[in-house]
N, C-alpha and C. Protein backbone atom coordinates (compact mmCIF):
# COMPACT_ATOMS: atom_id res chain seq x y z
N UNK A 1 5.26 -4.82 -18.22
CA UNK A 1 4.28 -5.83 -18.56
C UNK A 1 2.88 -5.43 -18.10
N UNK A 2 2.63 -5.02 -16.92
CA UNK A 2 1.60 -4.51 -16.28
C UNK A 2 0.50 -3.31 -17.25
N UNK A 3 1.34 -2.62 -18.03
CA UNK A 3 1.25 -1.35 -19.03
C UNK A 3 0.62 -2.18 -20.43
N UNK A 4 1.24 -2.95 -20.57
CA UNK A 4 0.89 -4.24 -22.03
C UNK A 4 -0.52 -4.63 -21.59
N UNK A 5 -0.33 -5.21 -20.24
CA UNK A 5 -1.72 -5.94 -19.55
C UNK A 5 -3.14 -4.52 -19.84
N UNK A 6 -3.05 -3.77 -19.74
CA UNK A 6 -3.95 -2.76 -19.46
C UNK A 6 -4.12 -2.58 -20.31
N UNK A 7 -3.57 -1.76 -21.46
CA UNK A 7 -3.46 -1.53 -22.33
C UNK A 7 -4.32 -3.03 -23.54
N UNK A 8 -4.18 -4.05 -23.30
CA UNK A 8 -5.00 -4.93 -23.88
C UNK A 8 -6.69 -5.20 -23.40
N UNK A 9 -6.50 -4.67 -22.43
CA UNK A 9 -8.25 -4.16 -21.88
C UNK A 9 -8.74 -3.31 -21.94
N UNK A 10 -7.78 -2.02 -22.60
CA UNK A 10 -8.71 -0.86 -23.07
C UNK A 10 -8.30 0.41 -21.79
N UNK A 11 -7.73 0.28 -20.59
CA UNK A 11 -7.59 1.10 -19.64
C UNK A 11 -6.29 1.66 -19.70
N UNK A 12 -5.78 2.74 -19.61
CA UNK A 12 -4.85 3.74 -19.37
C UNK A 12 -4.15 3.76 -18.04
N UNK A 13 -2.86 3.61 -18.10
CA UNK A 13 -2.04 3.84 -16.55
C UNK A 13 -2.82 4.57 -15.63
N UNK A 14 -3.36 6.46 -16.57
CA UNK A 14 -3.80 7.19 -15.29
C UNK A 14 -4.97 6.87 -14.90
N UNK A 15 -5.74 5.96 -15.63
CA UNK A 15 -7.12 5.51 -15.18
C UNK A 15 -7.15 4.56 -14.11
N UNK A 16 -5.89 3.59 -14.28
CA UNK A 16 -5.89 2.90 -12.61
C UNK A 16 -5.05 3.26 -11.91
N UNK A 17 -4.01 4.49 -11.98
CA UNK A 17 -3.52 5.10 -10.68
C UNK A 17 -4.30 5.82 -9.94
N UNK A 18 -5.67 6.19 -10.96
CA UNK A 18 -6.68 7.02 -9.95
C UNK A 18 -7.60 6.18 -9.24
N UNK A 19 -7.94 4.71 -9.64
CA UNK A 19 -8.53 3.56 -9.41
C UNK A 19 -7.69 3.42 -7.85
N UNK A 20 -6.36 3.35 -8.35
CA UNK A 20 -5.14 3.08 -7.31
C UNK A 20 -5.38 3.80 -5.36
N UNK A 21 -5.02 5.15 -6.35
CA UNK A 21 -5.33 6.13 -5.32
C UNK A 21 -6.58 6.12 -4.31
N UNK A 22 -7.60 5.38 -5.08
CA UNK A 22 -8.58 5.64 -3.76
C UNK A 22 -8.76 4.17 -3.35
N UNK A 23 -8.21 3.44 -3.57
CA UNK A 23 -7.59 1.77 -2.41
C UNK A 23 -7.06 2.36 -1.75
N UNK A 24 -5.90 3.18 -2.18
CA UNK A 24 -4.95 3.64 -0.82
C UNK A 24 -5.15 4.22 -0.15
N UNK A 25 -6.30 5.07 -0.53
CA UNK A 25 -7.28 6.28 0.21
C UNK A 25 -7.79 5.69 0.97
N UNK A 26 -8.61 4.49 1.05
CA UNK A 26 -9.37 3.69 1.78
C UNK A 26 -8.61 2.94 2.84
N UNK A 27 -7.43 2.51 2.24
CA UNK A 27 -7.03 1.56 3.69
C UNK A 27 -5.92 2.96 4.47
N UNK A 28 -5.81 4.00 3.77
CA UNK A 28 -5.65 4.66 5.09
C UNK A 28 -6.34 5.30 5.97
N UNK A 29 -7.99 5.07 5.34
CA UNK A 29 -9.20 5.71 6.26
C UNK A 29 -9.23 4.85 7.40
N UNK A 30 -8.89 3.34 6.95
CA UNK A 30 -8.66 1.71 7.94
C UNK A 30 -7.91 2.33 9.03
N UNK A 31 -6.69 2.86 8.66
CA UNK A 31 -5.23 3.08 9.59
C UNK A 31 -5.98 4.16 10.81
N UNK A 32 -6.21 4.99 9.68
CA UNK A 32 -7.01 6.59 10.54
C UNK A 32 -7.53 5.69 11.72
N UNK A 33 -8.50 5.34 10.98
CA UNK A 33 -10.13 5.59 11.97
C UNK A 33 -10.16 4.47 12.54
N UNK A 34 -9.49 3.51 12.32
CA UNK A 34 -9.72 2.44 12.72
C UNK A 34 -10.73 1.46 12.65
N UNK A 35 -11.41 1.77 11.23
CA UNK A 35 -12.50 0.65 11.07
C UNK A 35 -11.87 -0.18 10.17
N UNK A 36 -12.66 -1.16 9.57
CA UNK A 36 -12.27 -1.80 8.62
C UNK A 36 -13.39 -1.85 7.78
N UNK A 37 -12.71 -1.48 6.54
CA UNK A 37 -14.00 -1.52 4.86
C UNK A 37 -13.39 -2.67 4.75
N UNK A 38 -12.65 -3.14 3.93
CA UNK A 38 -12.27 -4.19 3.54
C UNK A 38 -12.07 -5.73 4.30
N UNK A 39 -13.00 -6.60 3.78
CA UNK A 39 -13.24 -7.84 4.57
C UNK A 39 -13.19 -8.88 3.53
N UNK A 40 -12.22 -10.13 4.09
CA UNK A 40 -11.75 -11.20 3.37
C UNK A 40 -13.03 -11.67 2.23
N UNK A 41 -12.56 -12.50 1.35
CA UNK A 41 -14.27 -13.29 0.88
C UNK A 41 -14.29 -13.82 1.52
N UNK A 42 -13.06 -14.81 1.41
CA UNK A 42 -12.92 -16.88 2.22
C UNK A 42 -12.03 -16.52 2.96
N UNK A 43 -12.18 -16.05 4.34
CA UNK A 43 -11.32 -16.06 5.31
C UNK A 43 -10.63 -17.87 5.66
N UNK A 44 -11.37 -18.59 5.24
CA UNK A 44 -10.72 -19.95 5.51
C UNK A 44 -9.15 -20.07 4.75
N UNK A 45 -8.96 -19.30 3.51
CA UNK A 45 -7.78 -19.45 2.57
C UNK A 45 -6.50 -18.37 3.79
N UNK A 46 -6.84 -18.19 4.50
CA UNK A 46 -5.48 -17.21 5.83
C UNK A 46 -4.58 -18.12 6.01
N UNK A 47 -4.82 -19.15 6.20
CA UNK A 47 -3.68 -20.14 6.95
C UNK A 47 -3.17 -20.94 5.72
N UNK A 48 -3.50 -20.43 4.41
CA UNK A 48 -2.54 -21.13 3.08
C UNK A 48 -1.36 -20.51 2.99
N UNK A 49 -1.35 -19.03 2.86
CA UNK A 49 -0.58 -17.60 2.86
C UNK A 49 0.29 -17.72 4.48
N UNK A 50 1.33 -17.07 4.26
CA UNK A 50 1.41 -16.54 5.98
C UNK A 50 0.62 -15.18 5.75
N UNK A 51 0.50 -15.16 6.72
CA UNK A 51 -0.36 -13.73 7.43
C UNK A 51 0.04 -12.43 6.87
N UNK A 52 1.61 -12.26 6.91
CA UNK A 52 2.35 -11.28 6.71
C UNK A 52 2.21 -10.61 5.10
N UNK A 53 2.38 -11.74 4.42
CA UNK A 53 2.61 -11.61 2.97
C UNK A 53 1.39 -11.03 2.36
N UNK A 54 0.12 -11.16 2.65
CA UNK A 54 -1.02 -10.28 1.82
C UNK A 54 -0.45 -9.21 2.20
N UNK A 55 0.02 -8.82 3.50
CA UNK A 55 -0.02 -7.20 3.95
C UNK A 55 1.17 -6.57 2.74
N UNK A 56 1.93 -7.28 2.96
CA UNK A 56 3.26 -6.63 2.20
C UNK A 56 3.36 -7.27 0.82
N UNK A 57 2.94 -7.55 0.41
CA UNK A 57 2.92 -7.90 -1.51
C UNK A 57 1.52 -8.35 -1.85
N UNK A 58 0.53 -7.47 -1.43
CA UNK A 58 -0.84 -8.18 -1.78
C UNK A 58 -1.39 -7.50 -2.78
N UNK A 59 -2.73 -7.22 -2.64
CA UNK A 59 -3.23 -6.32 -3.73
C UNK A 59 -2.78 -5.02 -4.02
N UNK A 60 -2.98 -4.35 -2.69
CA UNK A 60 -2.84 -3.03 -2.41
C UNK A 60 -1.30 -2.95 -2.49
N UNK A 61 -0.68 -3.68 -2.18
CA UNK A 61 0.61 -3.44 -3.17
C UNK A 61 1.07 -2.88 -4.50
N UNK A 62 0.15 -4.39 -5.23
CA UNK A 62 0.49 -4.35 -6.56
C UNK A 62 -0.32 -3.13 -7.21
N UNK A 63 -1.53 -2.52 -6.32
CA UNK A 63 -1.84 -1.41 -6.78
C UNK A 63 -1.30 -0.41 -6.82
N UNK A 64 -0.57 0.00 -5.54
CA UNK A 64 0.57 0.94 -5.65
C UNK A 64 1.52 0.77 -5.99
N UNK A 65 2.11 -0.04 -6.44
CA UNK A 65 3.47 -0.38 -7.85
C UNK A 65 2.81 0.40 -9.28
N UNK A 66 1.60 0.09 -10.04
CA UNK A 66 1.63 0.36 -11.40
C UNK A 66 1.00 1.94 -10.76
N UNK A 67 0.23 2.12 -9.78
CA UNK A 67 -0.25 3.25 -9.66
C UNK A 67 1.01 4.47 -9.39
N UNK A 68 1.71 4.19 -9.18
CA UNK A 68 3.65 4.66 -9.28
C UNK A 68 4.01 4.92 -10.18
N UNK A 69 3.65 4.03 -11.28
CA UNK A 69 4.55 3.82 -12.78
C UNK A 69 4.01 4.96 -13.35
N UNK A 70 2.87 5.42 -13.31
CA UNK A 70 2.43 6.79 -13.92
C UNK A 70 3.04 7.94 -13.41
N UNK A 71 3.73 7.79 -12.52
CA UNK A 71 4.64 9.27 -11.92
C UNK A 71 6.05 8.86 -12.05
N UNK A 72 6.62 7.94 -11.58
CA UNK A 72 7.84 7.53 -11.27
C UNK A 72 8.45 7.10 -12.62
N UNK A 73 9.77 6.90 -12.56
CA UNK A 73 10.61 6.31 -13.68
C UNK A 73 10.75 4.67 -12.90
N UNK A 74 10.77 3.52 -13.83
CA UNK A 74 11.04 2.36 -13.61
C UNK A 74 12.15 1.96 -12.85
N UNK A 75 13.59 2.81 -13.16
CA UNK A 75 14.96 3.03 -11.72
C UNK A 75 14.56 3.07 -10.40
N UNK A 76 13.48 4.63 -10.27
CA UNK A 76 13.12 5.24 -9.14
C UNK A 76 11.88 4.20 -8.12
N UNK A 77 11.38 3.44 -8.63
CA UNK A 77 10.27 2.50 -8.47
C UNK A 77 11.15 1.89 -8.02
N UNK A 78 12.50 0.71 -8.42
CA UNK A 78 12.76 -0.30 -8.04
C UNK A 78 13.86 0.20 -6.61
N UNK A 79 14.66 0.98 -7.07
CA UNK A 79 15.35 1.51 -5.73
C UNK A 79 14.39 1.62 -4.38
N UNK A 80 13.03 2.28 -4.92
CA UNK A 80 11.98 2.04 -3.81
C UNK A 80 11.89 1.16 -3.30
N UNK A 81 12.10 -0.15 -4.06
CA UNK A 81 11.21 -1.29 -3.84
C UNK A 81 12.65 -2.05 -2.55
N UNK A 82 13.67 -1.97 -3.11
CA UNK A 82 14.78 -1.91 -2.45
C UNK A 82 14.72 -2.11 -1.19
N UNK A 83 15.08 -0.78 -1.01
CA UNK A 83 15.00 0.28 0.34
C UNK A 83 13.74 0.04 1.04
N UNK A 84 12.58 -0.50 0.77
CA UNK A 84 11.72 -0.91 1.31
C UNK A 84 11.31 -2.56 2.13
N UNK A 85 12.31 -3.17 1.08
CA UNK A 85 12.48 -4.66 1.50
C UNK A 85 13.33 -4.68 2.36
N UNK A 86 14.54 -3.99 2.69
CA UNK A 86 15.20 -3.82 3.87
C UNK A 86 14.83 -3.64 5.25
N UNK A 87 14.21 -2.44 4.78
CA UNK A 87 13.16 -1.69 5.63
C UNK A 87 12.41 -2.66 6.78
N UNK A 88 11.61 -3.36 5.97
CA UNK A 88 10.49 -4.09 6.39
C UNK A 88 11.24 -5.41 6.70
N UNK A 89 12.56 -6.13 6.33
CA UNK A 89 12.91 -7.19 6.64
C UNK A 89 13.48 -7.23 8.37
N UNK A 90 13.85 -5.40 8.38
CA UNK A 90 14.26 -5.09 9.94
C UNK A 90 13.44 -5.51 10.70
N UNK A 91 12.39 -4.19 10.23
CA UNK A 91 11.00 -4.25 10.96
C UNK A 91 10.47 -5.51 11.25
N UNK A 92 10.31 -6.58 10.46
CA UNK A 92 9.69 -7.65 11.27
C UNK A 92 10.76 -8.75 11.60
N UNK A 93 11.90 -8.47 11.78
CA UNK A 93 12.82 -8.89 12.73
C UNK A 93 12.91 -8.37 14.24
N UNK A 94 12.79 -7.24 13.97
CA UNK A 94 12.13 -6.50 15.11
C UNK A 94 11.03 -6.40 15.84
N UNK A 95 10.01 -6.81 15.30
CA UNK A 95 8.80 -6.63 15.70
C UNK A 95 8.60 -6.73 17.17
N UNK A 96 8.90 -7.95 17.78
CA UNK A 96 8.73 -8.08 19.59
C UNK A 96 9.22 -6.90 20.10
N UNK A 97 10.52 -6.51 19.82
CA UNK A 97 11.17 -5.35 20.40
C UNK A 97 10.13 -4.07 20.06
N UNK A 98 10.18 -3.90 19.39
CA UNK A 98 9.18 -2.50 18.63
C UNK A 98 8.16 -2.34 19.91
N UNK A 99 7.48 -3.52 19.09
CA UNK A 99 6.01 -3.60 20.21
C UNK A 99 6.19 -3.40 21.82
N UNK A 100 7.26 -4.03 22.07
CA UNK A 100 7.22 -3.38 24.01
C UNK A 100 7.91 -2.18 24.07
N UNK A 101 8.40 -1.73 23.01
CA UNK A 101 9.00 -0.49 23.16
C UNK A 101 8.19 0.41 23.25
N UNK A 102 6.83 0.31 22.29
CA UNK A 102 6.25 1.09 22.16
C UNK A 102 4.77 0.94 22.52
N UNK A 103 4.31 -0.33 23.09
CA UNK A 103 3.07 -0.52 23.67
C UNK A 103 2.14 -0.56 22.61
N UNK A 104 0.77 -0.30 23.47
CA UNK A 104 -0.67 -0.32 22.50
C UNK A 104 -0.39 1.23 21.84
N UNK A 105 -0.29 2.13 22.53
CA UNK A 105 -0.64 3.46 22.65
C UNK A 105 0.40 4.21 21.39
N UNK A 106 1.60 3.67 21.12
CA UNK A 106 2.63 3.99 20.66
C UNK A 106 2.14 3.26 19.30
N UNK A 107 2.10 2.67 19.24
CA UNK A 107 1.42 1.77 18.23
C UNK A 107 0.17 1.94 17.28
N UNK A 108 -0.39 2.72 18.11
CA UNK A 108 -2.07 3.20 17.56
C UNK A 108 -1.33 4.83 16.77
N UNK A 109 -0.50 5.45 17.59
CA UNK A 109 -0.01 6.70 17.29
C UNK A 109 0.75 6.23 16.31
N UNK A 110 1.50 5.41 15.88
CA UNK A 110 2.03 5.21 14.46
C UNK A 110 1.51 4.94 13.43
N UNK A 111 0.40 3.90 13.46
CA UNK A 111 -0.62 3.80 12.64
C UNK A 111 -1.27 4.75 12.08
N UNK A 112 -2.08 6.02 13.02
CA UNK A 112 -2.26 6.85 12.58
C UNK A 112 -1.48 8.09 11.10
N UNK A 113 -0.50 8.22 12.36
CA UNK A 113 0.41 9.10 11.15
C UNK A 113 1.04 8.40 10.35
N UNK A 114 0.88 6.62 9.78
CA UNK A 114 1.09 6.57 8.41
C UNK A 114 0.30 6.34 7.64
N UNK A 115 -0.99 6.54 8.24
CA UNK A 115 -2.30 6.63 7.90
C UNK A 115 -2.65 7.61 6.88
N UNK A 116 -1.91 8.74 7.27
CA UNK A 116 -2.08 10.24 7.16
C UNK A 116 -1.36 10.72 6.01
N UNK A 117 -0.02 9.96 6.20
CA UNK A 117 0.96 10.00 5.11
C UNK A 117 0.40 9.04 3.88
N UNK A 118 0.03 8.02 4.11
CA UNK A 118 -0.56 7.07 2.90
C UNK A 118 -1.64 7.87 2.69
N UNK A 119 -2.27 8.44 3.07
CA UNK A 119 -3.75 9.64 2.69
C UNK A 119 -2.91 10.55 1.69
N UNK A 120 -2.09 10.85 2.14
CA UNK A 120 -1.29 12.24 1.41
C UNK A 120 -0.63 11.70 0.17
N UNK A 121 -0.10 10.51 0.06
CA UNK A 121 0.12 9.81 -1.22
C UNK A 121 -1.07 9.50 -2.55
N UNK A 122 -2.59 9.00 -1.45
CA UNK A 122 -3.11 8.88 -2.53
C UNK A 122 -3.63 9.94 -2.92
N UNK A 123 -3.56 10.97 -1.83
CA UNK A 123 -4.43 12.21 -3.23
C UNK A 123 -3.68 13.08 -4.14
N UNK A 124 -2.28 12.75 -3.61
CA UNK A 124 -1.23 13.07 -5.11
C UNK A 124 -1.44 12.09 -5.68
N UNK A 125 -1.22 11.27 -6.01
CA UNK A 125 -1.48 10.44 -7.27
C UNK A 125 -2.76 10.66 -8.03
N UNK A 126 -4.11 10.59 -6.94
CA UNK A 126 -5.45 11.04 -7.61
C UNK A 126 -5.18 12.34 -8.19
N UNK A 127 -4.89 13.28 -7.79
CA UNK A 127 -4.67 14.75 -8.25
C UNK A 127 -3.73 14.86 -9.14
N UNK A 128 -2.78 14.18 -9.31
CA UNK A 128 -1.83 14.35 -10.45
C UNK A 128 -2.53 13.75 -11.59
N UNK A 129 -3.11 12.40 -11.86
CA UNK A 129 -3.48 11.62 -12.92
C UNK A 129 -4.75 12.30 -13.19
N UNK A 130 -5.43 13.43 -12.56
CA UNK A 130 -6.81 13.93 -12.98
C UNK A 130 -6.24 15.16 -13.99
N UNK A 131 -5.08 15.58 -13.51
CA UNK A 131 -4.14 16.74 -13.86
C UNK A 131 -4.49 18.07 -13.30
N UNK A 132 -4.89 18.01 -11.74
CA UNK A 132 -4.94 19.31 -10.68
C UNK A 132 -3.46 19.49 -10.92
C-alpha cells in the first residue's frame, strides 16, 4: 500500500529509501554523538502517546519499513518485523535489570555501537538506491 501511496505523488521507492537513509543517518549521528537534531514541534502532545511507542513504531520506523521494501522481499521484512517485536518485548521487560547491569557507562557504550551499526545500514540503503 505504501508503494500505491507514493507512487500517486509522483515519488519512486528508491527516491524515499534514499530520503530514508539519511533520517537514519541522522538519528544515528543522535546515538553517536550524542546531540540531538531532531526536536518535538508540540512537546505538550508526549503524555497522549506513551513515551515508548514514538521510539519503536514512529516515524523513523515507518521510514525504515518502506525504505527496506526497496531491498528486501515482503517475507524477509515481516520475519524482521517478528523477530524484532520479540526482541524488544524482552528488552523492555527487562529494562530495570539491563540498566543496573550495565550502568550509565555500559549504556552510553551500547548506544554508540548501535549508532554505528544504524550508520552502516543507512549508507547501504543510500548507496544501493543511488546504485554504488
Amino acid at each position: 500500500m505504501g508503494e500505491s501511496i507514493l507512487n500517486l505523488i509522483g515519488i519512486d521507492v528508491s527516491s524515499f529509501a534514499i530520503a530514508g537513509s539519511l533520517v537514519i543517518f541522522f538519528l544515528a549521528l543522535e546515538m553517536i554523538l550524542g546531540i540531538r537534531l531532531y526536536k518535538d514541534e508540540v512537546p505538550e502532545t508526549a503524555s497522549i502517546v506513551p513515551i515508548a511507542f514514538p521510539l519503536i513504531a514512529g516515524t523513523g520506523t515507518m521510514t525504515t519499513l518502506i525504505s527496506l521494501q526497496s531491498q528486501y522481499s515482503t517475507e524477509n521484512i515481516l520475519v524482521g518485523i517478528a523477530v524484532n517485536m520479540i526482541v524488544v518485548y524482552i528488552v523492555l521487560r527487562l529494562v530495570e535489570p539491563i540498566e543496573k547491569l550495565l550502568g550509565k557507562a555500559g549504556i552510553s557504550i551500547i548506544r554508540k555501537v548501535f549508532g554505528i551499526v544504524l550508520m552502516a545500514i543507512a549508507i547501504k540503503l543510500f548507496r544501493t538506491n543511488l546504485g554504488f
